[in-house]
N, C-alpha and C. Protein backbone atom coordinates (compact mmCIF):
# COMPACT_ATOMS: atom_id res chain seq x y z
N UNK A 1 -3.53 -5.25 22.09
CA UNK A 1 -3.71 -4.15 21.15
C UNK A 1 -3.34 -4.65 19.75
N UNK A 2 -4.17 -4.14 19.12
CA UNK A 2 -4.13 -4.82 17.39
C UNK A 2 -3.11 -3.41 16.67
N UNK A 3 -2.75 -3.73 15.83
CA UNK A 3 -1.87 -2.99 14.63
C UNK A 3 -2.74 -3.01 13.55
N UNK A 4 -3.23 -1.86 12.74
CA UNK A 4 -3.60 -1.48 11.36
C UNK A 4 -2.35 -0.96 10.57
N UNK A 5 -2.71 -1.56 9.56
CA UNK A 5 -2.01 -1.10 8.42
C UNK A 5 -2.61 -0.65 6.90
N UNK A 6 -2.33 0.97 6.78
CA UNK A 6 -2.54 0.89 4.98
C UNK A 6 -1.40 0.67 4.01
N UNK A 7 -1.56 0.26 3.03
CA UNK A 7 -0.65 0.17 2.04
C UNK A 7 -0.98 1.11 0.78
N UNK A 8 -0.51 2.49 0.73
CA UNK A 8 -0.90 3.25 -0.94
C UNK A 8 -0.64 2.89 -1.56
N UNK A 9 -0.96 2.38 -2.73
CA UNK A 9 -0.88 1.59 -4.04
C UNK A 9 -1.10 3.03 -5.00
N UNK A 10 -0.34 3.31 -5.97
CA UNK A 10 -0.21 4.06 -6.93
C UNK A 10 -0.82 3.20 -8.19
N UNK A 11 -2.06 4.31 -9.18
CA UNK A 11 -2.61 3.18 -9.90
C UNK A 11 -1.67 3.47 -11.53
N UNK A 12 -0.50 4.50 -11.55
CA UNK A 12 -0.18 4.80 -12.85
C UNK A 12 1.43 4.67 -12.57
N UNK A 13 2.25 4.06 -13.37
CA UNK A 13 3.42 4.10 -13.12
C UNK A 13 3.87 5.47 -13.63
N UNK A 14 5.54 5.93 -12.75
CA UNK A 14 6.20 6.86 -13.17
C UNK A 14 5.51 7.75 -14.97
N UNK A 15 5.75 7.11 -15.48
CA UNK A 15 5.51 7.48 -16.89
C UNK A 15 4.33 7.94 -17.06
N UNK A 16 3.07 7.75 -16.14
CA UNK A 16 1.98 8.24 -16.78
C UNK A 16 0.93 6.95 -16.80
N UNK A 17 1.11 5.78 -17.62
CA UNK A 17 0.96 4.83 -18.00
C UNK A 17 0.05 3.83 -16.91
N UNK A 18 -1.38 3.42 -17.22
CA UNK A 18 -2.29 2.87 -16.17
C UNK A 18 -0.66 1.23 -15.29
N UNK A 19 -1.18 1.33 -14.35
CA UNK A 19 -0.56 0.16 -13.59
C UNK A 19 -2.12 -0.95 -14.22
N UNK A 20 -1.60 -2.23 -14.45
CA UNK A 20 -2.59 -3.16 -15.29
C UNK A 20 -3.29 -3.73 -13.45
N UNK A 21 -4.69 -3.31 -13.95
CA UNK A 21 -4.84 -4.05 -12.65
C UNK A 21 -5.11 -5.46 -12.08
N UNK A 22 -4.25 -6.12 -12.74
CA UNK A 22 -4.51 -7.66 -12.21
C UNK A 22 -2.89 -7.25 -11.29
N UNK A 23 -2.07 -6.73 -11.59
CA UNK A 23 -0.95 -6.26 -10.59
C UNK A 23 -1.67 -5.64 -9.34
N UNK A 24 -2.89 -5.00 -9.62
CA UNK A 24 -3.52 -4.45 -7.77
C UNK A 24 -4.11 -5.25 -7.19
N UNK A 25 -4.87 -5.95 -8.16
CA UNK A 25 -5.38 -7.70 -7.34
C UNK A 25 -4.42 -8.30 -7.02
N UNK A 26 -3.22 -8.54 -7.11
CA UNK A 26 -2.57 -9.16 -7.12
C UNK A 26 -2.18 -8.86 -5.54
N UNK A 27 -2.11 -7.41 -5.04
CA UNK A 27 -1.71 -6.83 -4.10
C UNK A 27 -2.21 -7.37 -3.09
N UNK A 28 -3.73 -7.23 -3.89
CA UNK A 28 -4.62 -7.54 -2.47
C UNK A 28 -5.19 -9.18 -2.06
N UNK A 29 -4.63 -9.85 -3.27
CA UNK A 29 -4.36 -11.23 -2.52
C UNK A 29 -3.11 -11.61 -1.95
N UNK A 30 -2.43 -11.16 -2.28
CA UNK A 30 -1.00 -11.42 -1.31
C UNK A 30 -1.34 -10.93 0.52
N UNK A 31 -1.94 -9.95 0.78
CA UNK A 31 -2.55 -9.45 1.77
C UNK A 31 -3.50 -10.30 2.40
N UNK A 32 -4.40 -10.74 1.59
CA UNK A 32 -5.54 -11.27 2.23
C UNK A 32 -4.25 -13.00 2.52
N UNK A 33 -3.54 -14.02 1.99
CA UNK A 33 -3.41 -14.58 2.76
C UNK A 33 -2.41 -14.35 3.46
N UNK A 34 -1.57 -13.23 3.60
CA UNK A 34 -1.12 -13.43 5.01
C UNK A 34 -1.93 -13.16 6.03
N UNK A 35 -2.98 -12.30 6.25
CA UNK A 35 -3.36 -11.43 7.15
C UNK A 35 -5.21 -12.01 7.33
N UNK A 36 -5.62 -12.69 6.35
CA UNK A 36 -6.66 -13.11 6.71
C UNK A 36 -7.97 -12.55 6.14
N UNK A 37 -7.75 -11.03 5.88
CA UNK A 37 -8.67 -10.63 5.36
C UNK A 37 -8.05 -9.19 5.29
N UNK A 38 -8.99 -8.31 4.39
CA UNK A 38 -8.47 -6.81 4.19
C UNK A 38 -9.21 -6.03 3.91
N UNK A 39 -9.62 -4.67 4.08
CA UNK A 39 -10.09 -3.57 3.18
C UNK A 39 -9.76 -3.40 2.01
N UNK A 40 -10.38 -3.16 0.96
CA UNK A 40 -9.98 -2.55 -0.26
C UNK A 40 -11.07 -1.10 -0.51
N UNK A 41 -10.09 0.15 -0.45
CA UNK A 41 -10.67 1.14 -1.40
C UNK A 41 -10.51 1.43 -2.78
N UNK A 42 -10.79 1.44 -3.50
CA UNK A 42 -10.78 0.92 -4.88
C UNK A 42 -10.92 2.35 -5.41
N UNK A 43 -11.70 3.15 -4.40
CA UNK A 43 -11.93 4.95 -5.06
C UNK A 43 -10.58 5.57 -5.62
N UNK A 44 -10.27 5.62 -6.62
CA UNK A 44 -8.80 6.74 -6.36
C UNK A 44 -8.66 8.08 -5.43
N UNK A 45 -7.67 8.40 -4.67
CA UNK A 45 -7.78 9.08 -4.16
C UNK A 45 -5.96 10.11 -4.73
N UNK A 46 -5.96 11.41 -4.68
CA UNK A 46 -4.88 11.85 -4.59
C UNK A 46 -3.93 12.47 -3.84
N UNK A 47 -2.60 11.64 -3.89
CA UNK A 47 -1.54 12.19 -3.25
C UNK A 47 -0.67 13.44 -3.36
N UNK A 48 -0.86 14.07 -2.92
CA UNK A 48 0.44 15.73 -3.27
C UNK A 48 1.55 15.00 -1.91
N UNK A 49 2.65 15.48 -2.81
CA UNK A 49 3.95 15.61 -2.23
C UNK A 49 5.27 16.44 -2.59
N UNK A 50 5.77 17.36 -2.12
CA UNK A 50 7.02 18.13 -2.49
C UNK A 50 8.81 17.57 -2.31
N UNK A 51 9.39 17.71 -3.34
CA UNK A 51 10.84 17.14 -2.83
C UNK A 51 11.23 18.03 -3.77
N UNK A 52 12.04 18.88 -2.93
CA UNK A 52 12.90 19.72 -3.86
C UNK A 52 11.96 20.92 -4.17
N UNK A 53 12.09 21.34 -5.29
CA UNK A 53 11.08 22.57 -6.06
C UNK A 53 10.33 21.75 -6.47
N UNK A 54 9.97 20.66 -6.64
CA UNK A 54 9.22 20.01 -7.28
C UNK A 54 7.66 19.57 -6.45
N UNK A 55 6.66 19.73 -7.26
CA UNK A 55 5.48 19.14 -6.31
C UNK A 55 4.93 18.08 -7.26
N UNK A 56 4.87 16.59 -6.26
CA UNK A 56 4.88 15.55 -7.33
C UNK A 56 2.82 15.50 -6.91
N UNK A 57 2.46 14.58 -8.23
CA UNK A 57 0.71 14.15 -7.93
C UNK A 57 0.44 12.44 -8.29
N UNK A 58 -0.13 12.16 -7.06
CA UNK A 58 -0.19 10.69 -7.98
C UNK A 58 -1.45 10.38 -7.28
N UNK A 59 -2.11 9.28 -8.40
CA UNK A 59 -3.50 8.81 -7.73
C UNK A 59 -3.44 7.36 -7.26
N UNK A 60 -3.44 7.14 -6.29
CA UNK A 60 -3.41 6.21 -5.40
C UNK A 60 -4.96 5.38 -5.11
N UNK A 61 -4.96 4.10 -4.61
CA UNK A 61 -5.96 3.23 -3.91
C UNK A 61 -4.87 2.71 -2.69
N UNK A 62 -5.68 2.35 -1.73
CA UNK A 62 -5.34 1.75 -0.42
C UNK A 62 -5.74 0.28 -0.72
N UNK A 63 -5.49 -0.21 0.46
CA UNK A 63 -5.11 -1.16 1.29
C UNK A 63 -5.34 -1.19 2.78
N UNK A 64 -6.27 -2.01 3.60
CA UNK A 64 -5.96 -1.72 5.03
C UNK A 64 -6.25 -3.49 5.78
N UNK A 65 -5.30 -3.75 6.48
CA UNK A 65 -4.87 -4.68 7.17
C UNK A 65 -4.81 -4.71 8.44
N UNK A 66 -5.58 -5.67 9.19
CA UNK A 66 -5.26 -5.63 10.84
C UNK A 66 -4.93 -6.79 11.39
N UNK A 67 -3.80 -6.59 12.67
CA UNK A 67 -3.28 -7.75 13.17
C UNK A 67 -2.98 -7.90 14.69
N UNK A 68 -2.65 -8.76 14.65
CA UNK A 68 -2.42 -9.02 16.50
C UNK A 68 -1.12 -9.28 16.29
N UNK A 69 -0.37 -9.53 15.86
CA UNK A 69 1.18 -10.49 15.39
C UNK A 69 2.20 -9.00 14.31
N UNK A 70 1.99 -8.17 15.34
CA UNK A 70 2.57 -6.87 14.80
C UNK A 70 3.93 -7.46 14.06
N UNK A 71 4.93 -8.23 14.49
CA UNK A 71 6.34 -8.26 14.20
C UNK A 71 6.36 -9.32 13.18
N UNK A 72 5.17 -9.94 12.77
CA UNK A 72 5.32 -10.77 11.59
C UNK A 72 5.07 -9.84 10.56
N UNK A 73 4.12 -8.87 10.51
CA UNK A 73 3.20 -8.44 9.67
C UNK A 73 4.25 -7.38 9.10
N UNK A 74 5.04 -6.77 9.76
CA UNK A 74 6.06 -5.72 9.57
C UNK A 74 7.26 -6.59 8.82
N UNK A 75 7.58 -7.47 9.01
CA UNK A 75 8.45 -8.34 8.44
C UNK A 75 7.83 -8.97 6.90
N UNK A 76 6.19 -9.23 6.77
CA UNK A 76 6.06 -9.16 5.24
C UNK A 76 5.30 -8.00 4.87
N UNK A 77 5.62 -6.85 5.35
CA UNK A 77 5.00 -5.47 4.60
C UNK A 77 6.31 -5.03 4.29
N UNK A 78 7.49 -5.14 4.94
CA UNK A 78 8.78 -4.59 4.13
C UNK A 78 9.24 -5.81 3.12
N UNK A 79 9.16 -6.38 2.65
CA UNK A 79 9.21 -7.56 1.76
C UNK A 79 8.28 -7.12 0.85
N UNK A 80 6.90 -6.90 0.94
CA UNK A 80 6.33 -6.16 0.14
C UNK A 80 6.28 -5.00 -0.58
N UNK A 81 6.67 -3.88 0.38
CA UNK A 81 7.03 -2.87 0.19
C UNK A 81 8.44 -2.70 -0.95
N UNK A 82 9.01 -3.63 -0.95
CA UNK A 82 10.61 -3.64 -1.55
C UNK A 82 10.27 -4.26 -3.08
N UNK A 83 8.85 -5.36 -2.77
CA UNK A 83 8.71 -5.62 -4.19
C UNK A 83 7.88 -5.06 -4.84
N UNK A 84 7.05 -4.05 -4.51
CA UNK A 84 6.02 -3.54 -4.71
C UNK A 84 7.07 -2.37 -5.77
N UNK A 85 8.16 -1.84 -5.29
CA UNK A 85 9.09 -0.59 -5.64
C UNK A 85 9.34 -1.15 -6.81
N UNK A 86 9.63 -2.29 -6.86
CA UNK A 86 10.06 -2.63 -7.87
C UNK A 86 8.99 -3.43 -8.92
N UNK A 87 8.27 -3.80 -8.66
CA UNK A 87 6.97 -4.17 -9.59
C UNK A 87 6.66 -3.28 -10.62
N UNK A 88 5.97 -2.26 -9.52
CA UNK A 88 5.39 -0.92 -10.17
C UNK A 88 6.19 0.16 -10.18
N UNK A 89 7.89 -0.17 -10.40
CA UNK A 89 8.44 0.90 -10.83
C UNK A 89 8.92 2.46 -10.14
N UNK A 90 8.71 2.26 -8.74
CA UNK A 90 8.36 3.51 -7.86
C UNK A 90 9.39 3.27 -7.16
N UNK A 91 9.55 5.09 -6.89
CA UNK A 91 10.77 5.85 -5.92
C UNK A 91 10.48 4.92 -4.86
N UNK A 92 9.32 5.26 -4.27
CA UNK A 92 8.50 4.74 -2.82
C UNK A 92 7.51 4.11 -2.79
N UNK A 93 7.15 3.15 -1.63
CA UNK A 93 5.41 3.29 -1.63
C UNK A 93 5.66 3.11 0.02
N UNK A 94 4.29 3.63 0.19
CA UNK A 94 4.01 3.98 1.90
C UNK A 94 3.13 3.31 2.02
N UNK A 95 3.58 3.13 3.57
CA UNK A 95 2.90 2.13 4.30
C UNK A 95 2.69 2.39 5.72
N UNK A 96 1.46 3.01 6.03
CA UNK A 96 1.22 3.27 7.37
C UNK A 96 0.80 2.48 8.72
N UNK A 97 1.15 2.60 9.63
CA UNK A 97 0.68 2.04 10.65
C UNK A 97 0.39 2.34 11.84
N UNK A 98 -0.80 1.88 12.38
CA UNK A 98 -0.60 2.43 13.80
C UNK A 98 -1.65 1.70 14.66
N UNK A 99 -1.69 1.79 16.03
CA UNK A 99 -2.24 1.17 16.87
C UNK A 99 -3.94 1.51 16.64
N UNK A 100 -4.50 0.09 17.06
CA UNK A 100 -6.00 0.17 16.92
C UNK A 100 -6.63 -0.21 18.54
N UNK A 101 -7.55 0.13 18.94
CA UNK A 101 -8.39 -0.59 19.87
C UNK A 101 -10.06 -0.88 19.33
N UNK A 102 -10.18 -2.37 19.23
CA UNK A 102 -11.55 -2.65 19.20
C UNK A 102 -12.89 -2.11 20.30
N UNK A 103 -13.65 -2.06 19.98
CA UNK A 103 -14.79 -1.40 20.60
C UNK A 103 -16.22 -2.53 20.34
């Protein structure tokens, strides 16, 4: 059984302010060589989320990754994930996963 993974990429930092996108290429070559190859949606799409009274909005692009070697791939998506927070400045970024079967 293979493992998929997306990665939301936020395209505007906190402030408002475009994220430069040689930082989202950047994303998605770090991806492509660990993993071999990747999806890129490039569409913006938007996120709603609530914390508190607050309802936050952000416009996001993905990322999607598939693997056979689940426990490597989780070991550089939180490495990623940690620099990604800190790259682009963010509370969070999410990273989903879940089981695939080929057909």
């Amino acid at each position: 059984m293979e493992k998929e993974y997306e990665v939301y990429v936020p395209v505007h930092y906190n402030d408002g302010t475009p994220i430069e996108p040689r930082k989202i290429e950047s994303i998605g070559e770090r991806l492509l060589r660990q993993f071999g190859g990747l999806t890129y949606f490039p569409q913006e799409n938007q996120g709603v989320w609530k914390m508190g009274g607050v309802t936050f909005r952000d416009k996001i692009v993905l990322f999607r990754v598939l693997t056979d070697k689940p426990k490597r791939a989780e070991q550089f998506l939180r490495k990623l994930k940690a620099d990604l927070k800190r790259e682009l400045k963010q509370e969070q970024i999410l990273i989903v996963s879940r089981e695939v079967g080929k057909v």
